[in-house]
Protein backbone atom coordinates (compact mmCIF):
# COMPACT_ATOMS: atom_id res chain seq x y z
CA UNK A 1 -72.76 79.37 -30.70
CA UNK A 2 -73.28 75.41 -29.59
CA UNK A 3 -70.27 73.63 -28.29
CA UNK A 4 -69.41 70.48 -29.01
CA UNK A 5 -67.24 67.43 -26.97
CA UNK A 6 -64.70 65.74 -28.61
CA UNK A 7 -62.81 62.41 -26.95
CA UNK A 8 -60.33 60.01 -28.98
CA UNK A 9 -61.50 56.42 -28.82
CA UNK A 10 -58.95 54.71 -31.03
CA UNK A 11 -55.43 55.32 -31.56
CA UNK A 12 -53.93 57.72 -33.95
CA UNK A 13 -51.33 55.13 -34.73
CA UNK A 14 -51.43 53.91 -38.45
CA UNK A 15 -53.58 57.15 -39.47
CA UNK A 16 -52.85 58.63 -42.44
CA UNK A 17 -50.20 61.80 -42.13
CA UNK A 18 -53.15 64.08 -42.31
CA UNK A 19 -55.58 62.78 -40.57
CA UNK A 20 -52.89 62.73 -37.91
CA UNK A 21 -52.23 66.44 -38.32
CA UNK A 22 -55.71 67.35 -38.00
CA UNK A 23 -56.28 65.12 -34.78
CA UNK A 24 -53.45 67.21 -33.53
CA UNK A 25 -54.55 70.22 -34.53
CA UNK A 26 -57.72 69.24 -32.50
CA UNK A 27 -56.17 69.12 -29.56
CA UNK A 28 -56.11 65.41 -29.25
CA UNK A 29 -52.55 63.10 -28.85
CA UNK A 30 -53.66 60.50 -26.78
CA UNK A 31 -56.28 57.82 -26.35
CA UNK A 32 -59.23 58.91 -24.38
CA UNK A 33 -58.47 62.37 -24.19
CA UNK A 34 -61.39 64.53 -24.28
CA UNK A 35 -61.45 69.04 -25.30
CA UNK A 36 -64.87 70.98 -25.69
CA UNK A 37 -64.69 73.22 -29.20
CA UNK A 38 -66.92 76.00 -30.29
CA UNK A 39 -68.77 74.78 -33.58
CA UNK A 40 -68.12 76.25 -36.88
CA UNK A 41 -67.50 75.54 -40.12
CA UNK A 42 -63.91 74.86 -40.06
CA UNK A 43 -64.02 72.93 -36.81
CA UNK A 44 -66.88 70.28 -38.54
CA UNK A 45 -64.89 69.59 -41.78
CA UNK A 46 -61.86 68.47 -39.10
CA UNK A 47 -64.46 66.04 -37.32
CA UNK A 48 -65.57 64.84 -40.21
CA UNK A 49 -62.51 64.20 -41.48
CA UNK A 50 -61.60 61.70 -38.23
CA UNK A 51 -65.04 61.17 -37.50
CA UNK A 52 -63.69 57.10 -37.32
CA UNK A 53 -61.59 57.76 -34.39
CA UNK A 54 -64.19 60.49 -32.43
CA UNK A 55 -66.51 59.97 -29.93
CA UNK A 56 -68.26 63.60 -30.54
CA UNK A 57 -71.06 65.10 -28.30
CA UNK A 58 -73.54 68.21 -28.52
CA UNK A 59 -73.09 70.16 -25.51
């Protein structure tokens, strides 16, 4: 299964309630913090829900 990298760029001030749940949910509260996920079906619909606010890499 790949991996992939995902670091917050832009603040999740004056997100939407849900988007901020899901960045959350992530595992990302604060600006430029970075956590590695396992890819899957569940974890893509949540990155492309805040793609905006993602910097998201392949590893």
């Amino acid at each position: 299964m790949s991996k992939v990298k995902l670091t917050l760029v832009k603040s999740i001030a004056k997100r939407s309630p849900s988007q901020r749940a899901t960045l959350i949910a992530l595992g990302l509260g604060k600006t430029h913090s970075t956590v590695e996920k396992d890819r899957n079906p569940a974890i893509d619909g949540m990155i492309n829900k805040v793609a905006h606010v993602l910097k998201v890499e392949n590893i």
